[in-house]
PDB file of N, CA and C in Angstrom:
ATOM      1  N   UNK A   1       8.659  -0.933   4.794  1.00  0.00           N
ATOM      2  CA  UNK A   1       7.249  -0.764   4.502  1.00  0.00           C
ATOM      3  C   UNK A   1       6.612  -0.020   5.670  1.00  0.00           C
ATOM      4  N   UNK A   2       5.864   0.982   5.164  1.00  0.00           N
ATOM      5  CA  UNK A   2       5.225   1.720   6.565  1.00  0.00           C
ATOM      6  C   UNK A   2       3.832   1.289   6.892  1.00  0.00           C
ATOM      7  N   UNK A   3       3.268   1.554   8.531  1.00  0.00           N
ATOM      8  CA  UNK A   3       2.395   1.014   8.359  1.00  0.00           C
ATOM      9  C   UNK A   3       1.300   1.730   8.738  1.00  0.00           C
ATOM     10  N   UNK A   4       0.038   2.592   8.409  1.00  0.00           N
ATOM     11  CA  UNK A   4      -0.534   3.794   8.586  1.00  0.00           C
ATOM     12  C   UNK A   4      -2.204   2.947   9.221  1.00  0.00           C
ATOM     13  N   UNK A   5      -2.559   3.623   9.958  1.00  0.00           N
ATOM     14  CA  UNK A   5      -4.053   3.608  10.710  1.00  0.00           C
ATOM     15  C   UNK A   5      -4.249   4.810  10.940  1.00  0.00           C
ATOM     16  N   UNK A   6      -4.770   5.376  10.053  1.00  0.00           N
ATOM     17  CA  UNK A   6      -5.224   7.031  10.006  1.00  0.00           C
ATOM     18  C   UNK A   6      -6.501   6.869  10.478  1.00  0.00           C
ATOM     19  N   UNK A   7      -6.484   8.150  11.192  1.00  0.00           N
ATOM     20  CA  UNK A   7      -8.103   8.372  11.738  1.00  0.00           C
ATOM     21  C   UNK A   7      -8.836   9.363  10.436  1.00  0.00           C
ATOM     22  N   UNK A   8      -9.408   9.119  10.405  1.00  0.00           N
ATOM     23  CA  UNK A   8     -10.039  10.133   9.192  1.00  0.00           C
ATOM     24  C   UNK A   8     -11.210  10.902   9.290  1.00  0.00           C
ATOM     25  N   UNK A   9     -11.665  11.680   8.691  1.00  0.00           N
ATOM     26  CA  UNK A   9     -12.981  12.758   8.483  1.00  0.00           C
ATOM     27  C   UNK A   9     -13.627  12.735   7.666  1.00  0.00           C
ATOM     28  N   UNK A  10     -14.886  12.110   7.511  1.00  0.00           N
ATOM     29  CA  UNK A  10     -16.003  12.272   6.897  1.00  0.00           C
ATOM     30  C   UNK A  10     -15.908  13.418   5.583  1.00  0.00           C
ATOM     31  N   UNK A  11     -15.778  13.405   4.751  1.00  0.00           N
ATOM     32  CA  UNK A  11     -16.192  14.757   3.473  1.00  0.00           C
ATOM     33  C   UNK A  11     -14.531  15.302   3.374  1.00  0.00           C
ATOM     34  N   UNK A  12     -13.536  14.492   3.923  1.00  0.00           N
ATOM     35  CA  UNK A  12     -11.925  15.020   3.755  1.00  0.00           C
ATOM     36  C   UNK A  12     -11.462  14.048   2.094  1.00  0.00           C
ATOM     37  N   UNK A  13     -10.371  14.426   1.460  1.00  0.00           N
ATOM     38  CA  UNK A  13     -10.359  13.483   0.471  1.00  0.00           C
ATOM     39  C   UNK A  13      -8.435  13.154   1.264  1.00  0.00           C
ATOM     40  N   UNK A  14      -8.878  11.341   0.576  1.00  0.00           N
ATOM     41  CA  UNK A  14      -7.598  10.705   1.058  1.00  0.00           C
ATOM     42  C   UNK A  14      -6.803  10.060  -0.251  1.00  0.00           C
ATOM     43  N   UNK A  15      -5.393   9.321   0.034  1.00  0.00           N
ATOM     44  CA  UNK A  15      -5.174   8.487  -1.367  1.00  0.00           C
ATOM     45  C   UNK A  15      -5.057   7.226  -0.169  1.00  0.00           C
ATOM     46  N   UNK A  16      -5.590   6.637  -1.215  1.00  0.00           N
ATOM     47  CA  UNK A  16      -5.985   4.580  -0.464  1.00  0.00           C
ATOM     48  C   UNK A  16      -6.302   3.654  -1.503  1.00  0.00           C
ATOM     49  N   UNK A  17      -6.531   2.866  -1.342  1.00  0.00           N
ATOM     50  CA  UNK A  17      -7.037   1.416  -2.374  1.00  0.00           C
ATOM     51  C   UNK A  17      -8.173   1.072  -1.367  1.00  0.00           C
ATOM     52  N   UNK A  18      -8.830  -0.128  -2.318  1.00  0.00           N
ATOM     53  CA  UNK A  18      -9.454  -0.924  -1.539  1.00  0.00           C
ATOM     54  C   UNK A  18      -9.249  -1.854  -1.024  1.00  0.00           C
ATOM     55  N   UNK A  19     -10.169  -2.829   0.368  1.00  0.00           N
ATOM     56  CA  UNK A  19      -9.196  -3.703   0.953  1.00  0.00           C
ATOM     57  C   UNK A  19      -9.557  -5.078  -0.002  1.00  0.00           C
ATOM     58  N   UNK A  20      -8.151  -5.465  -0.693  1.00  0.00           N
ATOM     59  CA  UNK A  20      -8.689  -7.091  -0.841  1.00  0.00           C
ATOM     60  C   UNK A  20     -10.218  -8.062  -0.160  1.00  0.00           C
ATOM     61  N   UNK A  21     -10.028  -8.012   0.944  1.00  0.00           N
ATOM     62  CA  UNK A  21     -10.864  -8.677   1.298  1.00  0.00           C
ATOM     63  C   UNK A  21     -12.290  -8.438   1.463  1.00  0.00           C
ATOM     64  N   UNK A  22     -12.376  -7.080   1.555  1.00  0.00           N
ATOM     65  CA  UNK A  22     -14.637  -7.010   1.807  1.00  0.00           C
ATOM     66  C   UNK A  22     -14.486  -5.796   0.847  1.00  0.00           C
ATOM     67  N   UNK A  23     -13.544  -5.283   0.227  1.00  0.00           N
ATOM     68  CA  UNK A  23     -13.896  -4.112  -0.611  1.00  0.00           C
ATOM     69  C   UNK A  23     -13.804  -2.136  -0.101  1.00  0.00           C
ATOM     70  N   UNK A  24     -13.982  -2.288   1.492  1.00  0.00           N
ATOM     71  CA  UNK A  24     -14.064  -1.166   1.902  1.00  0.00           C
ATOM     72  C   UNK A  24     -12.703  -0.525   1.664  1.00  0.00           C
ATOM     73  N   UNK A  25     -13.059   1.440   1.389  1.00  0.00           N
ATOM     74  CA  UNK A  25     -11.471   1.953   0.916  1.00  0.00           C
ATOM     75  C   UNK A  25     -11.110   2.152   2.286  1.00  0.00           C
ATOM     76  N   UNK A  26      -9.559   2.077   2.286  1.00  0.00           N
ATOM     77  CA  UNK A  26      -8.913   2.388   3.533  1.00  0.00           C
ATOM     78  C   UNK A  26      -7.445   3.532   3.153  1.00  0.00           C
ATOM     79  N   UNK A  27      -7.692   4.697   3.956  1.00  0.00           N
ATOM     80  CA  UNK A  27      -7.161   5.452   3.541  1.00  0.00           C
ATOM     81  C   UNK A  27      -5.084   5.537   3.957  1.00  0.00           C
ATOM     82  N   UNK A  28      -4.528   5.989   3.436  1.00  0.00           N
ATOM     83  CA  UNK A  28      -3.050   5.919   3.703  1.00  0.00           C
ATOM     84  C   UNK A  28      -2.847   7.652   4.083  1.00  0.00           C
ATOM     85  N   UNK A  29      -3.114   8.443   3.063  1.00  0.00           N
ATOM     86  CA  UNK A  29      -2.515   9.554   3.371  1.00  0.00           C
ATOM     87  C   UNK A  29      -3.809  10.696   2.797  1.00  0.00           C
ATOM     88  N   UNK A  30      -3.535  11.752   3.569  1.00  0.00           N
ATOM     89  CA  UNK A  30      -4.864  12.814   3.089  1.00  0.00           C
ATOM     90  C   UNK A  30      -4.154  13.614   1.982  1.00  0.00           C
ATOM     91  N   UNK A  31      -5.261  13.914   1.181  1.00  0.00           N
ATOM     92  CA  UNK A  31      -4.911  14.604  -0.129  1.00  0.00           C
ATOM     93  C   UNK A  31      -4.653  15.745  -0.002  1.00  0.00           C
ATOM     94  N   UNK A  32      -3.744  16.612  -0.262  1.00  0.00           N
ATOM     95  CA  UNK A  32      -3.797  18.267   0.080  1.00  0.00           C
ATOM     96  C   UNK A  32      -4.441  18.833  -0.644  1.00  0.00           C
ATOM     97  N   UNK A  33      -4.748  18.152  -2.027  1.00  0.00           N
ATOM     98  CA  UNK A  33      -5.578  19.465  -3.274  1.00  0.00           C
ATOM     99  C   UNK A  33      -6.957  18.896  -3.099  1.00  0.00           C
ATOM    100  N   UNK A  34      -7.335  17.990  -2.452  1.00  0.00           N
ATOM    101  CA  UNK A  34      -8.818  17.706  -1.986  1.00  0.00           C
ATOM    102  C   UNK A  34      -9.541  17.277  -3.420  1.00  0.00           C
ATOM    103  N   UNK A  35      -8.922  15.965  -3.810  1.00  0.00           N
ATOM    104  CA  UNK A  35      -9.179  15.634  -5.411  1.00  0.00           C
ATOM    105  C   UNK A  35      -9.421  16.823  -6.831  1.00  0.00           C
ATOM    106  N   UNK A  36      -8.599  17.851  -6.338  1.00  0.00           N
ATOM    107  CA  UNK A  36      -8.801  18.684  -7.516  1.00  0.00           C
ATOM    108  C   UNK A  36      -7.287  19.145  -8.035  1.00  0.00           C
ATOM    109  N   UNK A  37      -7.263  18.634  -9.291  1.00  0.00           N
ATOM    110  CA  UNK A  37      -6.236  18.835 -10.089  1.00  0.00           C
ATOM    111  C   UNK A  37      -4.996  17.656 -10.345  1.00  0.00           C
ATOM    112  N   UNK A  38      -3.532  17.589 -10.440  1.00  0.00           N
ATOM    113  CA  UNK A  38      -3.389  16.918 -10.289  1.00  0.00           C
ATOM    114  C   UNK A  38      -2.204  16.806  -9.443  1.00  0.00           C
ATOM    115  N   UNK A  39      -1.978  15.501  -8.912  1.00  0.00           N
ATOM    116  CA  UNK A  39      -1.349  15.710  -7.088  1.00  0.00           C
ATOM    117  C   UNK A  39      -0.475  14.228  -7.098  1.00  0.00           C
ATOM    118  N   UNK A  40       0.632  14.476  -6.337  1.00  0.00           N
ATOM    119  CA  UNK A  40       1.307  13.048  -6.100  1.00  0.00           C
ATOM    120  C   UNK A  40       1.455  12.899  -4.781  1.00  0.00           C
ATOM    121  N   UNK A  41       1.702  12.139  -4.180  1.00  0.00           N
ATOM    122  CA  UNK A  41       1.874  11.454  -2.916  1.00  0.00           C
ATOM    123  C   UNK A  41       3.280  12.290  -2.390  1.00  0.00           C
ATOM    124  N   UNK A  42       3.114  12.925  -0.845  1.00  0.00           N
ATOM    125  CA  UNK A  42       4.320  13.978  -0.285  1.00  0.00           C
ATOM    126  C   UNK A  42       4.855  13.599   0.790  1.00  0.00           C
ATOM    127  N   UNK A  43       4.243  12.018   0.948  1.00  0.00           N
ATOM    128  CA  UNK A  43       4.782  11.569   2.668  1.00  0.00           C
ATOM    129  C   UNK A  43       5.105  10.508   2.025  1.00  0.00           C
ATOM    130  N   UNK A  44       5.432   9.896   3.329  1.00  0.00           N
ATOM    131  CA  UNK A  44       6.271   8.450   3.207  1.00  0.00           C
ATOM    132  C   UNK A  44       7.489   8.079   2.652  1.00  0.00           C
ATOM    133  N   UNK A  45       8.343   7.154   2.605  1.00  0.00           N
ATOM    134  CA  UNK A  45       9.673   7.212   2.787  1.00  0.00           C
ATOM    135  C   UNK A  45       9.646   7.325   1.367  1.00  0.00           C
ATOM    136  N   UNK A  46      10.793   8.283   0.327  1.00  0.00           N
ATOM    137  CA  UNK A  46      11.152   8.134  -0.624  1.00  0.00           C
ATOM    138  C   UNK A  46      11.392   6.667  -1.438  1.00  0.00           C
ATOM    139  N   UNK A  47      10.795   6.565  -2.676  1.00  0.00           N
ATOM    140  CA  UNK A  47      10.954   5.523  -3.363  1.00  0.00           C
ATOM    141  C   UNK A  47      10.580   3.731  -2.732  1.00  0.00           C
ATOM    142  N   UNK A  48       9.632   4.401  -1.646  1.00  0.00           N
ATOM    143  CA  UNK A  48       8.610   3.272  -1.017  1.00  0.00           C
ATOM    144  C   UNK A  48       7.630   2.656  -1.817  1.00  0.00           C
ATOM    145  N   UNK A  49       8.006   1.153  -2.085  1.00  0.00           N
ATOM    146  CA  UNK A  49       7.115   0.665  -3.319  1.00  0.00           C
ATOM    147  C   UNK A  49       5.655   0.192  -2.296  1.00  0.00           C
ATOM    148  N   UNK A  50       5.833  -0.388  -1.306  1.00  0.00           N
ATOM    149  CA  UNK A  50       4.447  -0.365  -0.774  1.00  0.00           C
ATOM    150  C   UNK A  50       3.929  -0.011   0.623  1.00  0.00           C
ATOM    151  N   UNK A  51       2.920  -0.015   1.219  1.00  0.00           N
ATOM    152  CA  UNK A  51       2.481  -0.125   2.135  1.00  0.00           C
ATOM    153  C   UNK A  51       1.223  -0.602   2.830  1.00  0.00           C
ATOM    154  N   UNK A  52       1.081  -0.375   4.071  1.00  0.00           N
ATOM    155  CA  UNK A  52       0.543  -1.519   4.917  1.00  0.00           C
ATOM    156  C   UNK A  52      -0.468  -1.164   5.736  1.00  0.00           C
ATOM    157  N   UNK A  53      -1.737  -1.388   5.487  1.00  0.00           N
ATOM    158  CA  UNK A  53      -3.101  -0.451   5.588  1.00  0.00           C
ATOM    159  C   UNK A  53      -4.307  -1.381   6.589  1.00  0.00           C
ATOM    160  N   UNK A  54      -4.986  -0.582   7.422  1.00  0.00           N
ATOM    161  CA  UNK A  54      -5.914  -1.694   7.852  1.00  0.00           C
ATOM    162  C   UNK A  54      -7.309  -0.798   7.724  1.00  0.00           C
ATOM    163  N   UNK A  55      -8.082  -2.002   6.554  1.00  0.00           N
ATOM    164  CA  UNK A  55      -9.048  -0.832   6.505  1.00  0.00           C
ATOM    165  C   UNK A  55     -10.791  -0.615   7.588  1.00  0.00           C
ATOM    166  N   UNK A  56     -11.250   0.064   7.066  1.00  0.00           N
ATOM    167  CA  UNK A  56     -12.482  -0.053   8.478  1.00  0.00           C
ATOM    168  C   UNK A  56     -13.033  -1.167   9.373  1.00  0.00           C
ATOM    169  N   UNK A  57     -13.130  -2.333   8.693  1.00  0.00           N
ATOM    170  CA  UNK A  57     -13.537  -3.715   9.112  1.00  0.00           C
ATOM    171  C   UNK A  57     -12.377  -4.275   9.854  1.00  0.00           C
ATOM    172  N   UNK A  58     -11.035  -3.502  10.167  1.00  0.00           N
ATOM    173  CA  UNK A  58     -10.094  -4.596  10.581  1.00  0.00           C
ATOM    174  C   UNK A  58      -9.043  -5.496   9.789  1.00  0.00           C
ATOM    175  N   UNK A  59      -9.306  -5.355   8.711  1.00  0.00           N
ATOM    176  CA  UNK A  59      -8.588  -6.658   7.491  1.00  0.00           C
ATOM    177  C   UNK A  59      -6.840  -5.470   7.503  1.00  0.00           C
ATOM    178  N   UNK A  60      -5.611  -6.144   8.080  1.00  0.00           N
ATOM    179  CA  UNK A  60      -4.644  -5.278   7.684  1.00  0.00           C
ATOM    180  C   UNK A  60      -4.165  -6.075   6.163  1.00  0.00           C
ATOM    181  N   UNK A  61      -3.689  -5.184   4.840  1.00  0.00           N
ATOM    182  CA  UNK A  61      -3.060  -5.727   3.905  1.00  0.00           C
ATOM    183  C   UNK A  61      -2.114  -4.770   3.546  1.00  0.00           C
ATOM    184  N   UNK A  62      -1.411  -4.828   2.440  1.00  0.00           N
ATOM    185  CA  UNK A  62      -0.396  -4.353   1.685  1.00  0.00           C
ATOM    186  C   UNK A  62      -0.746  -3.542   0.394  1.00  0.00           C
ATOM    187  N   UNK A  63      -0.539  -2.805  -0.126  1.00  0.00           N
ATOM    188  CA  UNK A  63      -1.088  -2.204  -1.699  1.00  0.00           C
ATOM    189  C   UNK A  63       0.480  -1.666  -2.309  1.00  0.00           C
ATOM    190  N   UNK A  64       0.816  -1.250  -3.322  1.00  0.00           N
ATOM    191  CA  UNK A  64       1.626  -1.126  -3.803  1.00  0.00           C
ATOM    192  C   UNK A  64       1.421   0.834  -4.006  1.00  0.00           C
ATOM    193  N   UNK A  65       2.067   1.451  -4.002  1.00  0.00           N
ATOM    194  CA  UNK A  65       2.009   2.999  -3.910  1.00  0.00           C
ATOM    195  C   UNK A  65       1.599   3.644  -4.676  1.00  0.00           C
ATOM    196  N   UNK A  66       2.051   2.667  -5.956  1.00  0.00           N
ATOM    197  CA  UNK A  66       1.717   3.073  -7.814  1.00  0.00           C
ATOM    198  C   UNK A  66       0.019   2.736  -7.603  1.00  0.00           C
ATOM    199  N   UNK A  67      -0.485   1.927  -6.927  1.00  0.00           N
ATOM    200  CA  UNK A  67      -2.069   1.744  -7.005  1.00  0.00           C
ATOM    201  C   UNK A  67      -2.987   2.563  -6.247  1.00  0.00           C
ATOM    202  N   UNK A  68      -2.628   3.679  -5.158  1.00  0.00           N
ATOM    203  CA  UNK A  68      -3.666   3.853  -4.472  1.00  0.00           C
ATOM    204  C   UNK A  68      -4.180   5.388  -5.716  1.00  0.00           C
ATOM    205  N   UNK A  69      -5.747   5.318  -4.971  1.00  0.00           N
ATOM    206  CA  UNK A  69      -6.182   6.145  -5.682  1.00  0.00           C
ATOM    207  C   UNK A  69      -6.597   7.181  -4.875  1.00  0.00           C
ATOM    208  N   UNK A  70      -7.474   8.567  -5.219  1.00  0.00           N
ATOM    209  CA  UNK A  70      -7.531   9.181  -4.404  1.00  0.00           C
ATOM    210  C   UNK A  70      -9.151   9.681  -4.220  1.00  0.00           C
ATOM    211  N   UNK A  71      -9.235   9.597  -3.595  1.00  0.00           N
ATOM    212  CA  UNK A  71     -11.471   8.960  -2.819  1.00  0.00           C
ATOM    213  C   UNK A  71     -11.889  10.547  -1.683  1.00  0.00           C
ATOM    214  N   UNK A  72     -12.867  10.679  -1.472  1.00  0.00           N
ATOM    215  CA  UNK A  72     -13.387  11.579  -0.887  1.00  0.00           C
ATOM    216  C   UNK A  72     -14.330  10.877   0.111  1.00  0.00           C
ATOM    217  N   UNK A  73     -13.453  10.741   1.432  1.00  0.00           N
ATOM    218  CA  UNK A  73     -14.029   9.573   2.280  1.00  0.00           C
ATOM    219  C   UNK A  73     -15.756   9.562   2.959  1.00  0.00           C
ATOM    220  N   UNK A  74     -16.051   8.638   2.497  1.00  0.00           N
ATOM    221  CA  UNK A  74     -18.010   8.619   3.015  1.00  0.00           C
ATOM    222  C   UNK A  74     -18.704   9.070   1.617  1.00  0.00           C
ATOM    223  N   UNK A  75     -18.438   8.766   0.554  1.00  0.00           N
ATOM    224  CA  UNK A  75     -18.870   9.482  -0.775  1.00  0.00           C
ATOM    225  C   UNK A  75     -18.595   7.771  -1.280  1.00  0.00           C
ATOM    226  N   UNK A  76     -17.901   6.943  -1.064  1.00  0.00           N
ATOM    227  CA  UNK A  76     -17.926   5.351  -1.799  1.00  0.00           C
ATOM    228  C   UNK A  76     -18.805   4.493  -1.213  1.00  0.00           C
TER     229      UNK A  76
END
């Protein structure tokens, strides 16, 4: 399981979930098509069912790979 603390950019688009616990999205990986069209995930270890995220508030959790979605960070 990998475990990502990306620094991120304001108006960049990422793929992430939200955190279980207070709701805020926390991002895993940046989107290359910048939510336009349609795009799959190009990092992380092949056939990696989840990973391990800590989102703005601090809360680290787990999401499954098949769930993250892809957000245009400071726009949620």
């Amino acid at each position: 399981m990998a475990t990502e603390e990306l620094q991120v950019i304001v108006g960049e688009w990422y793929w992430g979930v939200g955190c279980p616990e207070c709701g805020a999205m926390a991002a895993h990986i940046p989107d290359p098509t910048r939510g336009q069209g349609e795009s799959k995930m190009t990092t992380g270890k092949p056939g990696e069912a989840q990973v391990t995220m800590t989102c703005p508030n601090g809360h680290r959790f787990s999401a499954r790979t098949d769930n993250l979605l892809r957000f245009e960070w400071g726009a949620q």
